[in-house]
C-alpha atoms as a PDB file:
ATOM      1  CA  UNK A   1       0.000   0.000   0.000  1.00  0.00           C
ATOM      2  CA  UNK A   2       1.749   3.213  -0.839  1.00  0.00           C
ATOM      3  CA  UNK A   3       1.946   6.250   1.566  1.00  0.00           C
ATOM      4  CA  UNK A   4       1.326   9.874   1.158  1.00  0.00           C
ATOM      5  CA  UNK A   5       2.536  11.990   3.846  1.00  0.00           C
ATOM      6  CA  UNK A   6       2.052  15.512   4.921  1.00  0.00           C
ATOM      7  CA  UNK A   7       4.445  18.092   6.441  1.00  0.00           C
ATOM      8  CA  UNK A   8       5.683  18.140   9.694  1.00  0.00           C
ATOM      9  CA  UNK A   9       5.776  21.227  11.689  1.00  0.00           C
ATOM     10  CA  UNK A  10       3.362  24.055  12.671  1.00  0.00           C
ATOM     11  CA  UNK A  11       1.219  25.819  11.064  1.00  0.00           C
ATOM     12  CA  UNK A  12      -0.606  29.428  12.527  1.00  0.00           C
ATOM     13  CA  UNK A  13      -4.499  30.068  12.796  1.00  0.00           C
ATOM     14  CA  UNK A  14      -5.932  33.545  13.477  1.00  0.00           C
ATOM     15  CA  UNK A  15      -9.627  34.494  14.712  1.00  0.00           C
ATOM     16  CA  UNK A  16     -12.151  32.932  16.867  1.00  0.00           C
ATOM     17  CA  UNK A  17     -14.048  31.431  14.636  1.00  0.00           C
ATOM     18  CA  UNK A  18     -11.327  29.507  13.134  1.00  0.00           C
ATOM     19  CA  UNK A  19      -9.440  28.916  16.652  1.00  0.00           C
ATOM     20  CA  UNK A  20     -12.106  27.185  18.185  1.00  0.00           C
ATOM     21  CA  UNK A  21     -12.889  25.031  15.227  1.00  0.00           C
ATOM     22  CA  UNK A  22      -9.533  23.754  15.781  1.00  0.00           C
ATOM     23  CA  UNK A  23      -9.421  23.446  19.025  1.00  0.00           C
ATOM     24  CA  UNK A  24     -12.835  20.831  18.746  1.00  0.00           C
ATOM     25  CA  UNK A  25     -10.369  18.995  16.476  1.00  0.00           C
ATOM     26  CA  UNK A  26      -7.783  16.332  17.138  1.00  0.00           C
ATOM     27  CA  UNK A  27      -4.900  18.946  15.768  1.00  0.00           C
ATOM     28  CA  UNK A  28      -2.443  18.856  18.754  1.00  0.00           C
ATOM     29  CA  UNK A  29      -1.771  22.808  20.129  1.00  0.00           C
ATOM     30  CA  UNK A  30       1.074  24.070  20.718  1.00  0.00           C
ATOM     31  CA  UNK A  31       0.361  27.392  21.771  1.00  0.00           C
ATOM     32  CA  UNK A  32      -2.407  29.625  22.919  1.00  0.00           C
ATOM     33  CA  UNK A  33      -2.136  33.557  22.478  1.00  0.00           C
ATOM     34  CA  UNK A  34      -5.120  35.891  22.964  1.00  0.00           C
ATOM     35  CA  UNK A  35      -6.477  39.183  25.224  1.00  0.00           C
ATOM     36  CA  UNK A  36      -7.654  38.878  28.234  1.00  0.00           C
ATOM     37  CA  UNK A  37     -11.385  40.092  27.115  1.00  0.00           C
ATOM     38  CA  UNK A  38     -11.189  36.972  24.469  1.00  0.00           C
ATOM     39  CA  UNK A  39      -9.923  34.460  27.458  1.00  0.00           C
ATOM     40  CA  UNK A  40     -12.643  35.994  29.817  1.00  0.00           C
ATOM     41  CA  UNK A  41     -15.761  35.169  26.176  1.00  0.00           C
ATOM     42  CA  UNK A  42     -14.409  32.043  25.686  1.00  0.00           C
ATOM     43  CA  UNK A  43     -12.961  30.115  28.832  1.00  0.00           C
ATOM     44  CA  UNK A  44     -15.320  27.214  28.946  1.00  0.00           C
ATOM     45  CA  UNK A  45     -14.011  26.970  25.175  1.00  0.00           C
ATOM     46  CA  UNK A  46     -10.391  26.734  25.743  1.00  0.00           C
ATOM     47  CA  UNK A  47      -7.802  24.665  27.271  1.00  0.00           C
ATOM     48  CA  UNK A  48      -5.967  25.383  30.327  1.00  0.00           C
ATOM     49  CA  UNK A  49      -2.508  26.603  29.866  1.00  0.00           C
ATOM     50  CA  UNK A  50      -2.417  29.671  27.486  1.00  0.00           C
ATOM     51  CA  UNK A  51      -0.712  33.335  27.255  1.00  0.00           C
ATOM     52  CA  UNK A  52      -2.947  36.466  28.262  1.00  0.00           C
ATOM     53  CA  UNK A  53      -1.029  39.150  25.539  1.00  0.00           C
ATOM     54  CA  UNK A  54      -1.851  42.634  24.848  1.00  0.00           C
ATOM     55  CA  UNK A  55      -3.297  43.572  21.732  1.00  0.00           C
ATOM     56  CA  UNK A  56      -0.178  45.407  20.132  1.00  0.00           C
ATOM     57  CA  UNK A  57       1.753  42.434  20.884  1.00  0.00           C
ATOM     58  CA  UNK A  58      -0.679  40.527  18.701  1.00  0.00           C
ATOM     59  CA  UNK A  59      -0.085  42.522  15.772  1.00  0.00           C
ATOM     60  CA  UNK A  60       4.027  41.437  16.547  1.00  0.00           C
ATOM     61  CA  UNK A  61       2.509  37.654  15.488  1.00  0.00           C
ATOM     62  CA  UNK A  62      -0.232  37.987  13.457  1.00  0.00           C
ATOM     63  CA  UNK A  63      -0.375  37.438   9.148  1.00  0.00           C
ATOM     64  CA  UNK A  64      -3.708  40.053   8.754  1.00  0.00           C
ATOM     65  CA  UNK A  65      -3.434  43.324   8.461  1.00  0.00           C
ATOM     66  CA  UNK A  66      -5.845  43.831  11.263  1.00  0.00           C
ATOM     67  CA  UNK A  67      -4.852  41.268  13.855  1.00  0.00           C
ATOM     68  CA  UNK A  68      -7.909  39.431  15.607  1.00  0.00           C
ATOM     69  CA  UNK A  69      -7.994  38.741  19.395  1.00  0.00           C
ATOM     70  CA  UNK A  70      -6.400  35.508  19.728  1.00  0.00           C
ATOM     71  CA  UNK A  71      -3.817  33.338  17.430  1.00  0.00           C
ATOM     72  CA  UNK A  72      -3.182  29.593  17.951  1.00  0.00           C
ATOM     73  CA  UNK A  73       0.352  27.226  16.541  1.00  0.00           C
ATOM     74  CA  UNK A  74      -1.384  24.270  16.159  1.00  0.00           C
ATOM     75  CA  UNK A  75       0.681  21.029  15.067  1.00  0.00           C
ATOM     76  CA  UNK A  76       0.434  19.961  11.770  1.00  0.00           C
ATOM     77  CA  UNK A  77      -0.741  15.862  11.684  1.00  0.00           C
ATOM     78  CA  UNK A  78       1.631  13.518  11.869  1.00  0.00           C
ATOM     79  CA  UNK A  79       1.451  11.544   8.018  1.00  0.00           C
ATOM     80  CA  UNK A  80      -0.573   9.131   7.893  1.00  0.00           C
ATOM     81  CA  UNK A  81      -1.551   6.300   5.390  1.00  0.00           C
ATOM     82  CA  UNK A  82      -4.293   6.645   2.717  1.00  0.00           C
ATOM     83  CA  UNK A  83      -5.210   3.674   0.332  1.00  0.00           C
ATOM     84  CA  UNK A  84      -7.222   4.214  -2.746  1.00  0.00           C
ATOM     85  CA  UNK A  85      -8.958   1.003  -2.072  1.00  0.00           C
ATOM     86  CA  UNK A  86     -10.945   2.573   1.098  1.00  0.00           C
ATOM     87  CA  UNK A  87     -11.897   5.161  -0.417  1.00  0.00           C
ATOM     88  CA  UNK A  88     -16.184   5.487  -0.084  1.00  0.00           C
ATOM     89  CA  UNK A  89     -16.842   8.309  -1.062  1.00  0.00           C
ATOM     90  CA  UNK A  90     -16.107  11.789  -3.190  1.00  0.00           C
ATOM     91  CA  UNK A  91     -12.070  12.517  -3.541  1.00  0.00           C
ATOM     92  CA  UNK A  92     -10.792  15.926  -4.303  1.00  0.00           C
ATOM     93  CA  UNK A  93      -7.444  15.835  -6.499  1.00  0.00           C
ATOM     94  CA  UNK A  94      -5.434  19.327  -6.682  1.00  0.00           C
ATOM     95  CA  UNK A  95      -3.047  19.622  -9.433  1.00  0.00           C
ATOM     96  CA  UNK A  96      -0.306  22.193  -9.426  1.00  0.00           C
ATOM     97  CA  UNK A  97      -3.069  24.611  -7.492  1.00  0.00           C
ATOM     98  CA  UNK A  98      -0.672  27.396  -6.783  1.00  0.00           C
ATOM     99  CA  UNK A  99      -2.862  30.299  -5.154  1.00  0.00           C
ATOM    100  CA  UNK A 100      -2.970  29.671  -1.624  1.00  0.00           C
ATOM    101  CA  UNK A 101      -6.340  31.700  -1.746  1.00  0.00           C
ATOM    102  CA  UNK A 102      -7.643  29.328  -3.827  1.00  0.00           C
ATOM    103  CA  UNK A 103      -6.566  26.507  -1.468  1.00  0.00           C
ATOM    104  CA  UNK A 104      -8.427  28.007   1.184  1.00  0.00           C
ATOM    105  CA  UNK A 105     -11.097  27.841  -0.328  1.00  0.00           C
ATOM    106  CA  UNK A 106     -11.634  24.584  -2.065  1.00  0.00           C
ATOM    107  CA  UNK A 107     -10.804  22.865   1.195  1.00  0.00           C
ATOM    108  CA  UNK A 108     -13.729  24.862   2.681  1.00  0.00           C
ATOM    109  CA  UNK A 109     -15.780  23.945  -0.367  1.00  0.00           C
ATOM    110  CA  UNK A 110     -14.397  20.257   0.125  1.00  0.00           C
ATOM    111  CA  UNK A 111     -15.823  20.605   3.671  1.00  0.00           C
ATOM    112  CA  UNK A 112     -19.270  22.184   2.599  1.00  0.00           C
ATOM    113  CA  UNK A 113     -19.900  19.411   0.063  1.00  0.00           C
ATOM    114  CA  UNK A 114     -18.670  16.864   3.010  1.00  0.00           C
ATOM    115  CA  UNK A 115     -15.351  15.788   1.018  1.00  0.00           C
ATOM    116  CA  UNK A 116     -13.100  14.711   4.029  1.00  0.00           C
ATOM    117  CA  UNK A 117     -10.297  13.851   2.079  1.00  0.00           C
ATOM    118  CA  UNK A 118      -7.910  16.078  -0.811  1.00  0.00           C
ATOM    119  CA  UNK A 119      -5.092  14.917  -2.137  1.00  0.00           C
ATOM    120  CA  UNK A 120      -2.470  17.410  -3.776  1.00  0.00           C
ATOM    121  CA  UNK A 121       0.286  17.543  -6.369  1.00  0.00           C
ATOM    122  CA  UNK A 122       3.833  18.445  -5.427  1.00  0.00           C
ATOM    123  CA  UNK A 123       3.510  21.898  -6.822  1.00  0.00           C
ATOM    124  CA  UNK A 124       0.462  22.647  -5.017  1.00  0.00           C
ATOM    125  CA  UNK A 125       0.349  25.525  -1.784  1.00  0.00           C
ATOM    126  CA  UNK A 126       1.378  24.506   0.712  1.00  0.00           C
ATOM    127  CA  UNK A 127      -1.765  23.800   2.932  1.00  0.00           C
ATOM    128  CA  UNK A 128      -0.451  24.743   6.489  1.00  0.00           C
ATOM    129  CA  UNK A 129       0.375  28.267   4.619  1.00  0.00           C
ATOM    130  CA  UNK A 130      -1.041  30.729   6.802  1.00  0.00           C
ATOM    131  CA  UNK A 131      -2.876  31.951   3.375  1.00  0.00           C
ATOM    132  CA  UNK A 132      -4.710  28.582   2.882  1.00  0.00           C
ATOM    133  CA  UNK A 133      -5.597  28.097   6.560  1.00  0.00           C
ATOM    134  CA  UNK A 134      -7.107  31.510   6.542  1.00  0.00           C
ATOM    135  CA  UNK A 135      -9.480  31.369   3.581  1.00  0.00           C
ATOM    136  CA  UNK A 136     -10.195  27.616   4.537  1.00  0.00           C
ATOM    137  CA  UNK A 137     -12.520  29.338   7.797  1.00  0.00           C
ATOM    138  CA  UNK A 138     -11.703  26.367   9.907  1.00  0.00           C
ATOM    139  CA  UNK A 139     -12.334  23.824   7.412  1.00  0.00           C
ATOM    140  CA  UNK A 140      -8.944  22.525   7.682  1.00  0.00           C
ATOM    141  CA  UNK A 141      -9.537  21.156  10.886  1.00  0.00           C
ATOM    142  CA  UNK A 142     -11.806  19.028   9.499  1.00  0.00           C
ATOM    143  CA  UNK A 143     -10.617  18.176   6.085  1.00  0.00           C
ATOM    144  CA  UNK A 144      -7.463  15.923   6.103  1.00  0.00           C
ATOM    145  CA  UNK A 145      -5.021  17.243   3.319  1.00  0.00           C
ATOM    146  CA  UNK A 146      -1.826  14.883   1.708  1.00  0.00           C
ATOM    147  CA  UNK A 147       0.601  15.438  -1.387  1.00  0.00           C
ATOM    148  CA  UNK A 148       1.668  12.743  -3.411  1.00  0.00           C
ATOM    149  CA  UNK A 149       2.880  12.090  -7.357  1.00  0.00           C
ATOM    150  CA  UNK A 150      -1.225  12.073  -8.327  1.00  0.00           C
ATOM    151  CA  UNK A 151      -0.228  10.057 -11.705  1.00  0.00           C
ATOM    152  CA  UNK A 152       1.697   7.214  -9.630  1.00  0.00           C
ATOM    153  CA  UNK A 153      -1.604   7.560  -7.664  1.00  0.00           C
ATOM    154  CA  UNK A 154      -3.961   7.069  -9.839  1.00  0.00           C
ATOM    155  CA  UNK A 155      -1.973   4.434 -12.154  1.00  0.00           C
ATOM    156  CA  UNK A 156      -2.345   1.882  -9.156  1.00  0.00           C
ATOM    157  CA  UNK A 157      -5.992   2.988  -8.501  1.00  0.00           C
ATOM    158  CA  UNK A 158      -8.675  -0.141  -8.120  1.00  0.00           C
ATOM    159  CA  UNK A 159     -10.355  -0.586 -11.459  1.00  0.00           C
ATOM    160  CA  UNK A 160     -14.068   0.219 -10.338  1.00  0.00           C
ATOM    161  CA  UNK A 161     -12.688   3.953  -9.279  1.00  0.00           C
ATOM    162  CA  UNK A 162     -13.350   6.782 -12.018  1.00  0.00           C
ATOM    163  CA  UNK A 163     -12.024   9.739 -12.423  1.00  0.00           C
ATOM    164  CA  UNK A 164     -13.036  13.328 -13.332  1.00  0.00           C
ATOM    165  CA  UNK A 165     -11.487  16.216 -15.014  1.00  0.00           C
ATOM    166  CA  UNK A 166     -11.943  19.479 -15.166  1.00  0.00           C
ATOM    167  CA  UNK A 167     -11.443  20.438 -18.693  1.00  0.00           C
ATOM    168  CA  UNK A 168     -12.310  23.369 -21.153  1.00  0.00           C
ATOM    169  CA  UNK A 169     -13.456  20.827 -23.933  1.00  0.00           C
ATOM    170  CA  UNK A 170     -15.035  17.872 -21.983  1.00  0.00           C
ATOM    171  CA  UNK A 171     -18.803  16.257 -21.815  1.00  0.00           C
ATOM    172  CA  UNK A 172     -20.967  18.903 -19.974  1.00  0.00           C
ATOM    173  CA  UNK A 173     -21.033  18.152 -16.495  1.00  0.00           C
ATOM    174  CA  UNK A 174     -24.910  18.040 -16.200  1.00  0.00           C
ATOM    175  CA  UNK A 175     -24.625  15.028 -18.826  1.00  0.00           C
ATOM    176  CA  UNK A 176     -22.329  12.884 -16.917  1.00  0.00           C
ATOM    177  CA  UNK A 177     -23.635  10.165 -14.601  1.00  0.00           C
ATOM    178  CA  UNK A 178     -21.784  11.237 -11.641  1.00  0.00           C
ATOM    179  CA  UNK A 179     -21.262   8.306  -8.925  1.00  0.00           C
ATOM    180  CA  UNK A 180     -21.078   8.289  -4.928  1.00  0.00           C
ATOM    181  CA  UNK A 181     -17.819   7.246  -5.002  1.00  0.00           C
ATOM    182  CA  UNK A 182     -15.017   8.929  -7.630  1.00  0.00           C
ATOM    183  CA  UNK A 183     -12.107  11.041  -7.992  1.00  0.00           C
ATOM    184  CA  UNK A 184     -12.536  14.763  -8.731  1.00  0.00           C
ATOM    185  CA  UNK A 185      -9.876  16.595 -10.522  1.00  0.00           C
ATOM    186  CA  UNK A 186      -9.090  20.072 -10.446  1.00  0.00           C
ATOM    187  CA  UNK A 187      -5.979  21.410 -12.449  1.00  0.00           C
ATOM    188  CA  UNK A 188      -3.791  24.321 -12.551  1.00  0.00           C
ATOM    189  CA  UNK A 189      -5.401  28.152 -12.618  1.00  0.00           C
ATOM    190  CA  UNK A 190      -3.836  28.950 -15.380  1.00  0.00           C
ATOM    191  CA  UNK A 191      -2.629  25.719 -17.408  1.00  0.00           C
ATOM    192  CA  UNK A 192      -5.432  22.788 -16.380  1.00  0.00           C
ATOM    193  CA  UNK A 193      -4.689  19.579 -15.693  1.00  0.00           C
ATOM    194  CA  UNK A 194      -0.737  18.244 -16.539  1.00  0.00           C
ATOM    195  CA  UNK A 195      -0.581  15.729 -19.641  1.00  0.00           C
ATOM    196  CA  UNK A 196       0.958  13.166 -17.672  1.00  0.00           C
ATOM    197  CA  UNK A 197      -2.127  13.515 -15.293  1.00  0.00           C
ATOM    198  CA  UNK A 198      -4.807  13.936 -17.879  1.00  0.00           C
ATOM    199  CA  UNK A 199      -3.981  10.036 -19.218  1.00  0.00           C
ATOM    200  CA  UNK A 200      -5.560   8.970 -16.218  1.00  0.00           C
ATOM    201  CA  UNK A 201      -8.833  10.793 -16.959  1.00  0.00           C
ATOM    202  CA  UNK A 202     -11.678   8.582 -17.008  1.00  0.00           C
ATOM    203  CA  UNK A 203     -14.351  11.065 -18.088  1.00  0.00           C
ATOM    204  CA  UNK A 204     -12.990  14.740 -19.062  1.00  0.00           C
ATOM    205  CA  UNK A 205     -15.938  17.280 -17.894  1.00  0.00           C
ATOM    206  CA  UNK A 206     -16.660  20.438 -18.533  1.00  0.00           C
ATOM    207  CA  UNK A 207     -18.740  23.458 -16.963  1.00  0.00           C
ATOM    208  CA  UNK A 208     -20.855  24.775 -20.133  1.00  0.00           C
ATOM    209  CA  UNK A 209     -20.234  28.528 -20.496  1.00  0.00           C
ATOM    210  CA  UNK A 210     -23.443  31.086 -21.143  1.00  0.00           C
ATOM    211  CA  UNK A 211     -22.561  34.034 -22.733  1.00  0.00           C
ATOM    212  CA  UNK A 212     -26.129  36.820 -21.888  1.00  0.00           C
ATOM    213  CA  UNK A 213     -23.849  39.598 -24.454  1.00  0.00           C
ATOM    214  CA  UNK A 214     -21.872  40.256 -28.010  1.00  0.00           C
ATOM    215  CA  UNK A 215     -18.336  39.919 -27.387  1.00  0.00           C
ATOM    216  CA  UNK A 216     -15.569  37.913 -25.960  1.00  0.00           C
ATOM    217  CA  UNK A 217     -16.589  36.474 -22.248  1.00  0.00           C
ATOM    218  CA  UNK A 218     -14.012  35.316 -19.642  1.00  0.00           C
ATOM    219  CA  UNK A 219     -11.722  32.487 -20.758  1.00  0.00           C
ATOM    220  CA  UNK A 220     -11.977  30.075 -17.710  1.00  0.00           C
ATOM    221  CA  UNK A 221     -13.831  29.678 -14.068  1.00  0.00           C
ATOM    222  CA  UNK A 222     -11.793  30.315 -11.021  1.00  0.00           C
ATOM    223  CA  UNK A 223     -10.249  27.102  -9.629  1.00  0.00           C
ATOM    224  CA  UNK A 224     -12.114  27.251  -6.723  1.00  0.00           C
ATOM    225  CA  UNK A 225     -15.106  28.499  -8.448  1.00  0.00           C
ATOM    226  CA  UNK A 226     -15.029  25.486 -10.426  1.00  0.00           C
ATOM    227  CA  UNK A 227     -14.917  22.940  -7.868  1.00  0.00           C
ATOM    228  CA  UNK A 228     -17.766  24.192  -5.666  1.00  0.00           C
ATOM    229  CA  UNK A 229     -20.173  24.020  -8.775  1.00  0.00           C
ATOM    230  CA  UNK A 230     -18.980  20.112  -9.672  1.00  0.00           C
ATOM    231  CA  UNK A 231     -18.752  19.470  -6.111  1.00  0.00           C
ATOM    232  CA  UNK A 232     -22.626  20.326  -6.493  1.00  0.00           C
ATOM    233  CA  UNK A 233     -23.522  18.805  -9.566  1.00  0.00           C
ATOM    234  CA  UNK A 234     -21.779  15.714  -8.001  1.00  0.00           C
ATOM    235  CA  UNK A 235     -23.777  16.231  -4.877  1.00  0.00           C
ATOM    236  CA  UNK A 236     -27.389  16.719  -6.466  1.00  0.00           C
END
């Protein structure tokens, strides 16, 4: 059985929202830092040890241009093993996704849609980037993210187990018989998906485009943009 591991390390996560999503998780923390108003909202919420700071200092540690009340280090998992052969549901493959915005939020999308599981090219943002966890709202906690070789991957992939790809000339979505259980793929923002990748494409989809005016129209859908409407279609 081959094994895709994540990072080691820590990764940062800002605002209460997100905090406390995290903190509900089985993400190990490693450090607690928030005002003493926050502590005082939230102490039935929060573990024991943590450091009471002053709001300037937050802005010393914080990624967002205005800094919220409390920032967490959380531990990022330990890797773990994931086998193609257990998957049972809806898979999320990311190929060469660069934006870490976009990151963020197709693992909140993934999360939305209730896709536990993404698995991410090599090139792909990082997902611990304090970018990604902040547009992912918390969803990270709850969304397990690895990065492997995706065409390895999918070469040694159970026969029964179809694949999808985004494409710009594919079958329209709304005509393809869409299973419970399949692999979604989602390539680069600006290229698609890689050649060596796209051989493993069981069924190349495509989002029709509607033009309402005269005139050229936008060339492509938004990465993320894209996913959350096949994530749907997949979903209906």
């Amino acid at each position: 059985m081959a094994k895709y591991r994540r990072q080691h390390g820590l990764f940062v996560v800002e605002g209460t929202t997100s905090v406390l999503d995290f903190l509900n998780s089985e993400i190990r923390l490693d450090g607690l830092y928030a005002t003493g108003n926050w502590i005082e909202q939230h102490r039935d919420h929060i573990p024991h040890e943590y450091t009471e700071v002053e709001e300037k200092e937050l802005k010393k540690i914080s990624f967002l241009k205005t800094p919220p009340e409390v920032v967490a280090i959380f531990k990022i998992p330990e890797p773990g093993n994931f086998d193609l052969k257990n998957l049972t549901g809806l898979l999320l493959m990311l190929d060469g996704i660069q934006d870490p915005g976009n990151m963020g939020t197709i693992i909140r999308t993934a999360d939305w849609f209730g896709i536990d599981t993404i698995v991410c090219s090599p090139g792909s943002a990082n997902p611990f980037n304090p970018k990604v966890v902040q547009a992912s709202m918390g969803s990270l906690s709850r969304v397990k993210v690895y990065t492997a070789d995706l065409t390895e991957m999918l070469k040694n992939r159970p026969d029964y187990l179809k694949t999808f790809g985004a494409v710009m000339d594919g079958q329209p979505l709304v005509e393809v018989a869409k299973p419970q259980t399949g692999i979604i793929i989602i390539g680069n923002e600006a290229h698609g998906i890689s050649k060596e990748l796209s051989s493993q494409i069981d069924f190349r989809i495509t989002i029709p485009r509607f033009s309402g005016h005269k005139g050229p129209s936008a060339e492509s859908l938004n990465a993320s943009i894209a996913t959350a409407i096949i994530c749907y279609e997949f979903r209906k």
